[in-house]
PDB file of N, CA and C in Angstrom:
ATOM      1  N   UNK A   1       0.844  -1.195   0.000  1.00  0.00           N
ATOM      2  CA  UNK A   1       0.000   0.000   0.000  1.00  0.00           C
ATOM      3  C   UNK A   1       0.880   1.246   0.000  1.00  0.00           C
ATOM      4  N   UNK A   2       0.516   2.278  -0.672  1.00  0.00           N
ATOM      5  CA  UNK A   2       1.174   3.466  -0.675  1.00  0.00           C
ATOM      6  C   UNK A   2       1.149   4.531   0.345  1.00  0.00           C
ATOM      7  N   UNK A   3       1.895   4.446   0.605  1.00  0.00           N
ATOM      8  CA  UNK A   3       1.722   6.223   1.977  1.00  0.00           C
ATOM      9  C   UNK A   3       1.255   7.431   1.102  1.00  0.00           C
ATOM     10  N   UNK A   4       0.406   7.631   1.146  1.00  0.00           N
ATOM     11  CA  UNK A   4       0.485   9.063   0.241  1.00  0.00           C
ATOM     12  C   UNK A   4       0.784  10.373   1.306  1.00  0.00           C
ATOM     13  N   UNK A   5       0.773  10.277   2.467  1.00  0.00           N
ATOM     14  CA  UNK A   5       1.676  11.085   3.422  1.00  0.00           C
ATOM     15  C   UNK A   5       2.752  11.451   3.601  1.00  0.00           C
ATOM     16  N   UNK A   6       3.687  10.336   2.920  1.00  0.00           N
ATOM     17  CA  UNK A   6       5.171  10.663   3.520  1.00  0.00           C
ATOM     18  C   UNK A   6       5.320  11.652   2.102  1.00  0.00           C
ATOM     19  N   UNK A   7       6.721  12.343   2.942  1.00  0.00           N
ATOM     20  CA  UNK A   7       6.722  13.599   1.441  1.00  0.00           C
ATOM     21  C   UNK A   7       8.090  13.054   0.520  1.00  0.00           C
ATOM     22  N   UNK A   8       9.029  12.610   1.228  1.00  0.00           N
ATOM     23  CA  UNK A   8       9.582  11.329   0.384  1.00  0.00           C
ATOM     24  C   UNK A   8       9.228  10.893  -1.033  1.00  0.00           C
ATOM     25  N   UNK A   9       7.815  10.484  -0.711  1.00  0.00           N
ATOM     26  CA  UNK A   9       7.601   9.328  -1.970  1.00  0.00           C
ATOM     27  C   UNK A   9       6.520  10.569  -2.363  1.00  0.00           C
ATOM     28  N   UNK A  10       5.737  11.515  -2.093  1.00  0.00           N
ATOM     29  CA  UNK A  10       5.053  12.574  -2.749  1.00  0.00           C
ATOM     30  C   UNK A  10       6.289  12.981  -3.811  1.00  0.00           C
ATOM     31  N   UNK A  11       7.617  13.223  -3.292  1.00  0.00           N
ATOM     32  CA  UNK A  11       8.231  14.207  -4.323  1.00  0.00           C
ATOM     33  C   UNK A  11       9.020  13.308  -5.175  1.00  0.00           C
ATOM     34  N   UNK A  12       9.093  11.660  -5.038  1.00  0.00           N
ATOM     35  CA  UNK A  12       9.381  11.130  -5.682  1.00  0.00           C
ATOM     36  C   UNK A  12       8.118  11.161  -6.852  1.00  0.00           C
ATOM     37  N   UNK A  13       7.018  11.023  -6.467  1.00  0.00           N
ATOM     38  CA  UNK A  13       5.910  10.656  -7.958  1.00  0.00           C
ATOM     39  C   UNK A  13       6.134  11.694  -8.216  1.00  0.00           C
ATOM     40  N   UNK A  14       6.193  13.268  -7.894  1.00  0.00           N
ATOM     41  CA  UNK A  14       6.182  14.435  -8.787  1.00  0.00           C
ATOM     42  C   UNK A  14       7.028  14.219  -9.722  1.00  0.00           C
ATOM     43  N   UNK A  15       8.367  14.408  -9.230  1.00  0.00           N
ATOM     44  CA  UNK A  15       9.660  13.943  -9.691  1.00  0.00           C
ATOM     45  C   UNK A  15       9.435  12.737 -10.892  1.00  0.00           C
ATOM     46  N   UNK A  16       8.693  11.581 -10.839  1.00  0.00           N
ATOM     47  CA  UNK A  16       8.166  11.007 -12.005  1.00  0.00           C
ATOM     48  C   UNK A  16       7.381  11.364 -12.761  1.00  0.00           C
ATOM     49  N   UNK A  17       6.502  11.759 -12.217  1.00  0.00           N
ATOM     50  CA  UNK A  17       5.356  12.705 -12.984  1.00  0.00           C
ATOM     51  C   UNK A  17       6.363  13.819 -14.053  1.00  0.00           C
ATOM     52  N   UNK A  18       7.201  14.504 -13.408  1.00  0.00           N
ATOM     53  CA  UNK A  18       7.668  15.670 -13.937  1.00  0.00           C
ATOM     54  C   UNK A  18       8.333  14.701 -15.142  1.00  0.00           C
ATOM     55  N   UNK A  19       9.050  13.839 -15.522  1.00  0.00           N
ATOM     56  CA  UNK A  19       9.875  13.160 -16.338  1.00  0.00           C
ATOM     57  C   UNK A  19       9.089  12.526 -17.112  1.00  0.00           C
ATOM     58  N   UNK A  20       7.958  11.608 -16.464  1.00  0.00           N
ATOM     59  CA  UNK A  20       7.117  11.206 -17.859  1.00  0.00           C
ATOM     60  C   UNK A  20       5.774  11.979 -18.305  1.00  0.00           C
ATOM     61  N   UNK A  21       5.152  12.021 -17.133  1.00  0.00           N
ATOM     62  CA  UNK A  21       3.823  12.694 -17.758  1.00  0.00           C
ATOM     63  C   UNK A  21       3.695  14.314 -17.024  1.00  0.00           C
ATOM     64  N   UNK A  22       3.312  15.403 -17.729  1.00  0.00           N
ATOM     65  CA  UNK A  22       3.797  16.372 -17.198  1.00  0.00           C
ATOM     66  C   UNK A  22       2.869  16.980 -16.523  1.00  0.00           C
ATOM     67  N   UNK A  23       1.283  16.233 -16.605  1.00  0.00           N
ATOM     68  CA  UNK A  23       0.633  16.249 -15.631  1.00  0.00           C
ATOM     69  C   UNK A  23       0.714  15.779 -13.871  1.00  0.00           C
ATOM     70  N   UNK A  24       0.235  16.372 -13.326  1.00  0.00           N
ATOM     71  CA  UNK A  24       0.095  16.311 -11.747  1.00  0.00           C
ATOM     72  C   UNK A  24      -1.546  16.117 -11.437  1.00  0.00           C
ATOM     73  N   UNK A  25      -1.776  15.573 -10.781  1.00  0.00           N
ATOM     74  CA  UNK A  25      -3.411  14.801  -9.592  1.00  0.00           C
ATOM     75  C   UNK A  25      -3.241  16.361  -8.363  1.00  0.00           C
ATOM     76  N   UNK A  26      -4.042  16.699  -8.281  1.00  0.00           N
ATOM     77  CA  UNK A  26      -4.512  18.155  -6.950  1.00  0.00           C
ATOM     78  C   UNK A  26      -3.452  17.220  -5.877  1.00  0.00           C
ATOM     79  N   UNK A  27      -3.430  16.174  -5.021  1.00  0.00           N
ATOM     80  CA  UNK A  27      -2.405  16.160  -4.359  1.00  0.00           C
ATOM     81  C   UNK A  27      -1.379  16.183  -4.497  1.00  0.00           C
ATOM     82  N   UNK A  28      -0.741  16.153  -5.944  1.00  0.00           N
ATOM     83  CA  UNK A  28       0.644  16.012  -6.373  1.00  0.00           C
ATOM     84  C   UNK A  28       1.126  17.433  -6.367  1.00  0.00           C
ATOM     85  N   UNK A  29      -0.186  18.425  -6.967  1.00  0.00           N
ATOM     86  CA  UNK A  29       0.287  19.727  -7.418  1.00  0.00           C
ATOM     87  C   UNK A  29       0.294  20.249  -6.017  1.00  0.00           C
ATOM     88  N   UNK A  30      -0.302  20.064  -5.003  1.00  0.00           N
ATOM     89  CA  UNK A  30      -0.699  20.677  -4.171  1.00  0.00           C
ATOM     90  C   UNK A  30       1.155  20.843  -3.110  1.00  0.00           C
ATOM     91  N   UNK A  31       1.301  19.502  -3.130  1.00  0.00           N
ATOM     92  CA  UNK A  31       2.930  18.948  -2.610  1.00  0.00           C
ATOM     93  C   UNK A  31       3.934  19.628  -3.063  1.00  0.00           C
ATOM     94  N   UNK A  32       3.943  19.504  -4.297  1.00  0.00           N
ATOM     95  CA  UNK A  32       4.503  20.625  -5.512  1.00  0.00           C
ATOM     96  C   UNK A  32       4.854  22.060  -5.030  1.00  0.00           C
ATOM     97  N   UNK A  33       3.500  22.408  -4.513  1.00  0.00           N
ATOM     98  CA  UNK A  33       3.593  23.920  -4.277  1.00  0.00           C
ATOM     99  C   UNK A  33       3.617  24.217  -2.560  1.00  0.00           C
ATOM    100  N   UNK A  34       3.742  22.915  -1.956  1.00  0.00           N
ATOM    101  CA  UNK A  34       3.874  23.459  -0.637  1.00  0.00           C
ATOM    102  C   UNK A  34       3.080  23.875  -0.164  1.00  0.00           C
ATOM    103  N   UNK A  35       1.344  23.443  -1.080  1.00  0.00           N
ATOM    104  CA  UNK A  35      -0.059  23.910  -0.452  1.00  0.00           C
ATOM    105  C   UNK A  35      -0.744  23.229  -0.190  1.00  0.00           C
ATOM    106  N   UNK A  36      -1.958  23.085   0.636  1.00  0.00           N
ATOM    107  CA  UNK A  36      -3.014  22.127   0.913  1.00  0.00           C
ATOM    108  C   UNK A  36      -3.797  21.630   0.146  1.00  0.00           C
ATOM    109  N   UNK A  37      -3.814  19.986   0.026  1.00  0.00           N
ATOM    110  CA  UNK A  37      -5.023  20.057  -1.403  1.00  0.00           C
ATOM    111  C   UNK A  37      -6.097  20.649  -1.067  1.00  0.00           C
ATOM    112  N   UNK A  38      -6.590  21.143   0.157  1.00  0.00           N
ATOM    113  CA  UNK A  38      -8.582  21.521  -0.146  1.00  0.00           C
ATOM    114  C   UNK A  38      -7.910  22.958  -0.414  1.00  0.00           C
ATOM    115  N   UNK A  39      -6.920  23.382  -0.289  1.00  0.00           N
ATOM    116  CA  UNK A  39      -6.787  25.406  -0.840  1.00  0.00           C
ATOM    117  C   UNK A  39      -6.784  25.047  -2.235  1.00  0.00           C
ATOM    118  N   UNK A  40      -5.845  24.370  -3.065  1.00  0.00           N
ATOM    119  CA  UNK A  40      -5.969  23.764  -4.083  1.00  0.00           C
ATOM    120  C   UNK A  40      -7.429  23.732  -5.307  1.00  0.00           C
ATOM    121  N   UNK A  41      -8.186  23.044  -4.174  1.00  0.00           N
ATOM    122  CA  UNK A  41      -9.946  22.646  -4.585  1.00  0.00           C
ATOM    123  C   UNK A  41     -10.572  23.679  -4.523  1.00  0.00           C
ATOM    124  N   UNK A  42     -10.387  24.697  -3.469  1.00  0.00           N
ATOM    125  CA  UNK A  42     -11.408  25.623  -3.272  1.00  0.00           C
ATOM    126  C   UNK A  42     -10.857  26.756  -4.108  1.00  0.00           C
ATOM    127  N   UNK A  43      -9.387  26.900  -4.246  1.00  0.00           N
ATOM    128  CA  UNK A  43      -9.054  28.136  -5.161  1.00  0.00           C
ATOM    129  C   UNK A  43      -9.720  27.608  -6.965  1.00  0.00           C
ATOM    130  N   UNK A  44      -9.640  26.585  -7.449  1.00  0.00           N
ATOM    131  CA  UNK A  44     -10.167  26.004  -8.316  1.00  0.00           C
ATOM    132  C   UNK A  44     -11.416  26.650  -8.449  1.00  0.00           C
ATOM    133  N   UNK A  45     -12.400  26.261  -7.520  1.00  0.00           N
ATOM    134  CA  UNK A  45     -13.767  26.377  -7.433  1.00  0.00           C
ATOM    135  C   UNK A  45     -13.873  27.994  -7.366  1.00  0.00           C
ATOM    136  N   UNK A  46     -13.009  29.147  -7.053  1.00  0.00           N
ATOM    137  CA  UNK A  46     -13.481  30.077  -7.088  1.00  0.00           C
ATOM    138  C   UNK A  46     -12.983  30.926  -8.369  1.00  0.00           C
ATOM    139  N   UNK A  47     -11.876  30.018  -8.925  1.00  0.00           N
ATOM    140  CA  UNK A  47     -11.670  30.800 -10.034  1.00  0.00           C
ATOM    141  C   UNK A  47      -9.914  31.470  -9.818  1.00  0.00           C
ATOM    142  N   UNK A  48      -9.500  30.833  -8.941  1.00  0.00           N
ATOM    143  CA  UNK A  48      -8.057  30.846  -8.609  1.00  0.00           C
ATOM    144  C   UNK A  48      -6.884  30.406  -8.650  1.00  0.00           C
ATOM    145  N   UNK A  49      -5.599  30.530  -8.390  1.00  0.00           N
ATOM    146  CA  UNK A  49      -4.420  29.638  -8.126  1.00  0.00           C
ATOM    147  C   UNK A  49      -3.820  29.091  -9.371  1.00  0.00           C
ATOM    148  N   UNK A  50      -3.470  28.237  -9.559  1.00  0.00           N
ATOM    149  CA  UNK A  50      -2.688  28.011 -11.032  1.00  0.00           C
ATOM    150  C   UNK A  50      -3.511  27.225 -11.931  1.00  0.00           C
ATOM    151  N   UNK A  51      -3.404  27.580 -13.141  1.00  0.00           N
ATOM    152  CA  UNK A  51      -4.373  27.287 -14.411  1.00  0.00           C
ATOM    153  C   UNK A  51      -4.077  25.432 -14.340  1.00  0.00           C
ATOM    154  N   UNK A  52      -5.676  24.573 -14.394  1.00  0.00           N
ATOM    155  CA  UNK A  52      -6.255  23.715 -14.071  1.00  0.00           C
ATOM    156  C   UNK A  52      -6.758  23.235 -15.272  1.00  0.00           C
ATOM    157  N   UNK A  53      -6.937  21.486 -15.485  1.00  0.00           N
ATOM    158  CA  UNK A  53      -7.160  21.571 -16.599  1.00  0.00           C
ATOM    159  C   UNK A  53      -8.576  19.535 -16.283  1.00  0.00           C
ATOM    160  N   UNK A  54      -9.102  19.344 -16.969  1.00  0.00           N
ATOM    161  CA  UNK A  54      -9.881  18.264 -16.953  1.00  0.00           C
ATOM    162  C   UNK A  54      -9.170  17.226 -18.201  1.00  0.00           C
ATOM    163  N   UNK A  55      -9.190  15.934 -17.439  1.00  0.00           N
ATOM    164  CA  UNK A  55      -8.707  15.287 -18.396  1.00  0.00           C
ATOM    165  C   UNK A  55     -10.235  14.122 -18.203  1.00  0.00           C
ATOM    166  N   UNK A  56     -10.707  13.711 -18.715  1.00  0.00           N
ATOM    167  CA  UNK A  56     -12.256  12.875 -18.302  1.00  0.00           C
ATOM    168  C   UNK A  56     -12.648  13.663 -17.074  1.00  0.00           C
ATOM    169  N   UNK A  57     -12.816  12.626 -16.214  1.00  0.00           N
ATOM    170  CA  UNK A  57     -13.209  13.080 -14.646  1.00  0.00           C
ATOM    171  C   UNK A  57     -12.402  13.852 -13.718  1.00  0.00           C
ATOM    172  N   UNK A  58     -10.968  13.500 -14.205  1.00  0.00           N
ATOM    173  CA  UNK A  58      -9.834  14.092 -13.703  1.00  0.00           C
ATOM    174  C   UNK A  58      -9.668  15.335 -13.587  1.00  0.00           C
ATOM    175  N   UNK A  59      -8.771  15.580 -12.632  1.00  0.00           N
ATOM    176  CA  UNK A  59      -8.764  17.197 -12.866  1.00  0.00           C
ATOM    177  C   UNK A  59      -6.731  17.412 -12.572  1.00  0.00           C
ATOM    178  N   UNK A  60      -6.044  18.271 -13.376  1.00  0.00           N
ATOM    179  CA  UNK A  60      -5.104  17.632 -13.712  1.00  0.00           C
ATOM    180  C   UNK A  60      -4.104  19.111 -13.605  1.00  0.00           C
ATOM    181  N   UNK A  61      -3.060  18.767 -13.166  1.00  0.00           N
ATOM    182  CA  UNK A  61      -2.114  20.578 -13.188  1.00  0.00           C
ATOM    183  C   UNK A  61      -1.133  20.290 -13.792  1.00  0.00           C
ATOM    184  N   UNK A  62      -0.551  20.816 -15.144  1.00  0.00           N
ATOM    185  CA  UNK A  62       0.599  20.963 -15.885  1.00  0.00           C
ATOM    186  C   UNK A  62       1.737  21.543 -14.830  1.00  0.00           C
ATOM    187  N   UNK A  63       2.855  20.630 -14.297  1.00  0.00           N
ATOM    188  CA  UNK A  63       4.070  21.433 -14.112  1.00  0.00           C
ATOM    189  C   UNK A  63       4.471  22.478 -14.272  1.00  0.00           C
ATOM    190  N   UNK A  64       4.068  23.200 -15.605  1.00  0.00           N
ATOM    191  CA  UNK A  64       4.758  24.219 -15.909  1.00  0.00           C
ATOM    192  C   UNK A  64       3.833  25.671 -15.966  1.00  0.00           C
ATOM    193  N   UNK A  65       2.571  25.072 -15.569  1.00  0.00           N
ATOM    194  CA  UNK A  65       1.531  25.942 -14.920  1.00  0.00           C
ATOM    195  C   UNK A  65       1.838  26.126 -13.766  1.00  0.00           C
ATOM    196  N   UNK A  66       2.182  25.269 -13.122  1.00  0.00           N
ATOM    197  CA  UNK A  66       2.316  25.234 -11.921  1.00  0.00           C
ATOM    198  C   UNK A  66       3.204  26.316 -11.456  1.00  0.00           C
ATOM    199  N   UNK A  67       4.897  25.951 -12.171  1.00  0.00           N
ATOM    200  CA  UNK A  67       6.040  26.931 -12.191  1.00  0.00           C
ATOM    201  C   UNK A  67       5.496  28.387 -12.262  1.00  0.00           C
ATOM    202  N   UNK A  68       5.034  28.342 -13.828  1.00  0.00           N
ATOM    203  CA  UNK A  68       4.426  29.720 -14.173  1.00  0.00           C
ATOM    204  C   UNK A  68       3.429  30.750 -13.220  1.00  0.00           C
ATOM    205  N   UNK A  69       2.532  30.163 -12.607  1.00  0.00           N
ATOM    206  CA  UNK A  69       1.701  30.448 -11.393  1.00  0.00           C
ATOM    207  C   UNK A  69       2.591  30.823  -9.992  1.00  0.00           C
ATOM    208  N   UNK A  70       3.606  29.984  -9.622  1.00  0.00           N
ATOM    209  CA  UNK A  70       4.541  30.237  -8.206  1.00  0.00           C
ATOM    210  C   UNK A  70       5.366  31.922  -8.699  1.00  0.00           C
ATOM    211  N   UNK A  71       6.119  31.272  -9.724  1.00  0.00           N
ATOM    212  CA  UNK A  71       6.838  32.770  -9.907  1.00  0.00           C
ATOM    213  C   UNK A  71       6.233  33.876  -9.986  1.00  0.00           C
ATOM    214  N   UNK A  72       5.060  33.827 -10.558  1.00  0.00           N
ATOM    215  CA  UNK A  72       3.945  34.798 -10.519  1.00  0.00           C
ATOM    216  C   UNK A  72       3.536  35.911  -9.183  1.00  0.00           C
ATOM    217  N   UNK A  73       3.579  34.723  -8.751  1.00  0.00           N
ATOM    218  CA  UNK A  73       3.020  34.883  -7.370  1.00  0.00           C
ATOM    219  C   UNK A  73       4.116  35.371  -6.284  1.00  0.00           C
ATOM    220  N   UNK A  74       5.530  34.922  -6.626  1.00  0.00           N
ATOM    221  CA  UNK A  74       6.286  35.970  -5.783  1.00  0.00           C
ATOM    222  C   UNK A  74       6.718  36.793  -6.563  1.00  0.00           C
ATOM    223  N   UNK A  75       6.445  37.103  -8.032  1.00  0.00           N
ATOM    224  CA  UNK A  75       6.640  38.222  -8.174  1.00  0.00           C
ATOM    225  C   UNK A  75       5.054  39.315  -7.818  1.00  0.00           C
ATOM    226  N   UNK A  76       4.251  38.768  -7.383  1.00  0.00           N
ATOM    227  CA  UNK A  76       3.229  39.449  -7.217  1.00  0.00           C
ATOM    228  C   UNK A  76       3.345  39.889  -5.697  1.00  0.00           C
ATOM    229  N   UNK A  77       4.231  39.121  -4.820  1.00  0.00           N
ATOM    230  CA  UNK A  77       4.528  39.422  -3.512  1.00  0.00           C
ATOM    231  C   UNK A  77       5.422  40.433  -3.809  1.00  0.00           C
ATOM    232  N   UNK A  78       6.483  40.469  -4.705  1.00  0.00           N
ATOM    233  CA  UNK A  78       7.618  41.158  -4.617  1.00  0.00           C
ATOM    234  C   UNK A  78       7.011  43.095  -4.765  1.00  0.00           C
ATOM    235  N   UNK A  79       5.968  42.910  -5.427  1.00  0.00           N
ATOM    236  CA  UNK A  79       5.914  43.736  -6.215  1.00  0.00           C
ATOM    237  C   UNK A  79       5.473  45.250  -4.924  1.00  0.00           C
ATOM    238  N   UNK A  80       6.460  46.432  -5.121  1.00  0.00           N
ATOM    239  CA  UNK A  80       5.651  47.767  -4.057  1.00  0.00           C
ATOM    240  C   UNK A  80       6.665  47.373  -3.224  1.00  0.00           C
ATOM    241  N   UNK A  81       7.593  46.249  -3.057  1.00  0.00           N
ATOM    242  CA  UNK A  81       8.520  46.334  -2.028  1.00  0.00           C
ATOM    243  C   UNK A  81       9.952  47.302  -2.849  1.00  0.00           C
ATOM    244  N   UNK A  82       9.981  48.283  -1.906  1.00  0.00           N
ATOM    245  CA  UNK A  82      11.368  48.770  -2.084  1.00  0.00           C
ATOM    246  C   UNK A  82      12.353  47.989  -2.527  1.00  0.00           C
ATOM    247  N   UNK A  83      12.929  48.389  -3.190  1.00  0.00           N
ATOM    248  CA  UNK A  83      14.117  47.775  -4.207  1.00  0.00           C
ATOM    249  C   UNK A  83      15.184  47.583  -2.816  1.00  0.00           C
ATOM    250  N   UNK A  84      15.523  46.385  -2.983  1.00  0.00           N
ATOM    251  CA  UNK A  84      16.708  46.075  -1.907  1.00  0.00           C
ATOM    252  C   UNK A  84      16.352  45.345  -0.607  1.00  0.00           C
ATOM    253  N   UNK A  85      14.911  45.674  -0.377  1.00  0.00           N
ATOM    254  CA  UNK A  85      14.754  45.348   1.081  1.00  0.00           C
ATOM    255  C   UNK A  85      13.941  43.799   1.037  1.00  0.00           C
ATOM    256  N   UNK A  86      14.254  43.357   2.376  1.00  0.00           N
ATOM    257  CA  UNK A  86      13.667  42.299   2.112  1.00  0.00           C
ATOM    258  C   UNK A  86      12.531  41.853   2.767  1.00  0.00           C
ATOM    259  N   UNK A  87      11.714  40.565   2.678  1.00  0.00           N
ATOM    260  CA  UNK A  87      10.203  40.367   2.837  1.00  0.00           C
ATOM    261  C   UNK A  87      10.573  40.530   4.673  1.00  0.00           C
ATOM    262  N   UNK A  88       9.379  40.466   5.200  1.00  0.00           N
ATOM    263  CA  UNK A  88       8.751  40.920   6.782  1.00  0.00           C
ATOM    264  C   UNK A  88       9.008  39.277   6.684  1.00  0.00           C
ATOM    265  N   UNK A  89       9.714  38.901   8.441  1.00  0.00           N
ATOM    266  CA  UNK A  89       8.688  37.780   8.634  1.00  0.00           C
ATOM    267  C   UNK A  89       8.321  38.258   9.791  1.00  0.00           C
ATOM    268  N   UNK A  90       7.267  37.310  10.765  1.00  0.00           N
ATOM    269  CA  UNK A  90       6.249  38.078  11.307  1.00  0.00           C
ATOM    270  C   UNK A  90       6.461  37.018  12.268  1.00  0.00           C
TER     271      UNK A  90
END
Protein backbone atom coordinates (compact mmCIF):
# COMPACT_ATOMS: atom_id res chain seq x y z
CA UNK A 1 0.00 0.00 0.00
CA UNK A 2 1.17 3.47 -0.67
CA UNK A 3 1.72 6.22 1.98
CA UNK A 4 0.49 9.06 0.24
CA UNK A 5 1.68 11.08 3.42
CA UNK A 6 5.17 10.66 3.52
CA UNK A 7 6.72 13.60 1.44
CA UNK A 8 9.58 11.33 0.38
CA UNK A 9 7.60 9.33 -1.97
CA UNK A 10 5.05 12.57 -2.75
CA UNK A 11 8.23 14.21 -4.32
CA UNK A 12 9.38 11.13 -5.68
CA UNK A 13 5.91 10.66 -7.96
CA UNK A 14 6.18 14.43 -8.79
CA UNK A 15 9.66 13.94 -9.69
CA UNK A 16 8.17 11.01 -12.00
CA UNK A 17 5.36 12.70 -12.98
CA UNK A 18 7.67 15.67 -13.94
CA UNK A 19 9.88 13.16 -16.34
CA UNK A 20 7.12 11.21 -17.86
CA UNK A 21 3.82 12.69 -17.76
CA UNK A 22 3.80 16.37 -17.20
CA UNK A 23 0.63 16.25 -15.63
CA UNK A 24 0.09 16.31 -11.75
CA UNK A 25 -3.41 14.80 -9.59
CA UNK A 26 -4.51 18.16 -6.95
CA UNK A 27 -2.40 16.16 -4.36
CA UNK A 28 0.64 16.01 -6.37
CA UNK A 29 0.29 19.73 -7.42
CA UNK A 30 -0.70 20.68 -4.17
CA UNK A 31 2.93 18.95 -2.61
CA UNK A 32 4.50 20.62 -5.51
CA UNK A 33 3.59 23.92 -4.28
CA UNK A 34 3.87 23.46 -0.64
CA UNK A 35 -0.06 23.91 -0.45
CA UNK A 36 -3.01 22.13 0.91
CA UNK A 37 -5.02 20.06 -1.40
CA UNK A 38 -8.58 21.52 -0.15
CA UNK A 39 -6.79 25.41 -0.84
CA UNK A 40 -5.97 23.76 -4.08
CA UNK A 41 -9.95 22.65 -4.58
CA UNK A 42 -11.41 25.62 -3.27
CA UNK A 43 -9.05 28.14 -5.16
CA UNK A 44 -10.17 26.00 -8.32
CA UNK A 45 -13.77 26.38 -7.43
CA UNK A 46 -13.48 30.08 -7.09
CA UNK A 47 -11.67 30.80 -10.03
CA UNK A 48 -8.06 30.85 -8.61
CA UNK A 49 -4.42 29.64 -8.13
CA UNK A 50 -2.69 28.01 -11.03
CA UNK A 51 -4.37 27.29 -14.41
CA UNK A 52 -6.25 23.71 -14.07
CA UNK A 53 -7.16 21.57 -16.60
CA UNK A 54 -9.88 18.26 -16.95
CA UNK A 55 -8.71 15.29 -18.40
CA UNK A 56 -12.26 12.88 -18.30
CA UNK A 57 -13.21 13.08 -14.65
CA UNK A 58 -9.83 14.09 -13.70
CA UNK A 59 -8.76 17.20 -12.87
CA UNK A 60 -5.10 17.63 -13.71
CA UNK A 61 -2.11 20.58 -13.19
CA UNK A 62 0.60 20.96 -15.89
CA UNK A 63 4.07 21.43 -14.11
CA UNK A 64 4.76 24.22 -15.91
CA UNK A 65 1.53 25.94 -14.92
CA UNK A 66 2.32 25.23 -11.92
CA UNK A 67 6.04 26.93 -12.19
CA UNK A 68 4.43 29.72 -14.17
CA UNK A 69 1.70 30.45 -11.39
CA UNK A 70 4.54 30.24 -8.21
CA UNK A 71 6.84 32.77 -9.91
CA UNK A 72 3.95 34.80 -10.52
CA UNK A 73 3.02 34.88 -7.37
CA UNK A 74 6.29 35.97 -5.78
CA UNK A 75 6.64 38.22 -8.17
CA UNK A 76 3.23 39.45 -7.22
CA UNK A 77 4.53 39.42 -3.51
CA UNK A 78 7.62 41.16 -4.62
CA UNK A 79 5.91 43.74 -6.22
CA UNK A 80 5.65 47.77 -4.06
CA UNK A 81 8.52 46.33 -2.03
CA UNK A 82 11.37 48.77 -2.08
CA UNK A 83 14.12 47.77 -4.21
CA UNK A 84 16.71 46.08 -1.91
CA UNK A 85 14.75 45.35 1.08
CA UNK A 86 13.67 42.30 2.11
CA UNK A 87 10.20 40.37 2.84
CA UNK A 88 8.75 40.92 6.78
CA UNK A 89 8.69 37.78 8.63
CA UNK A 90 6.25 38.08 11.31
Amino acid sequence: MIDYDDDDGANARAARAKKGSPFLNTAQAAHYLGLAERTLEDWRGEGLGPRSRRHGRFVRYHIDDLDAWSKGEQAAQDFGRPQGSEPRHV
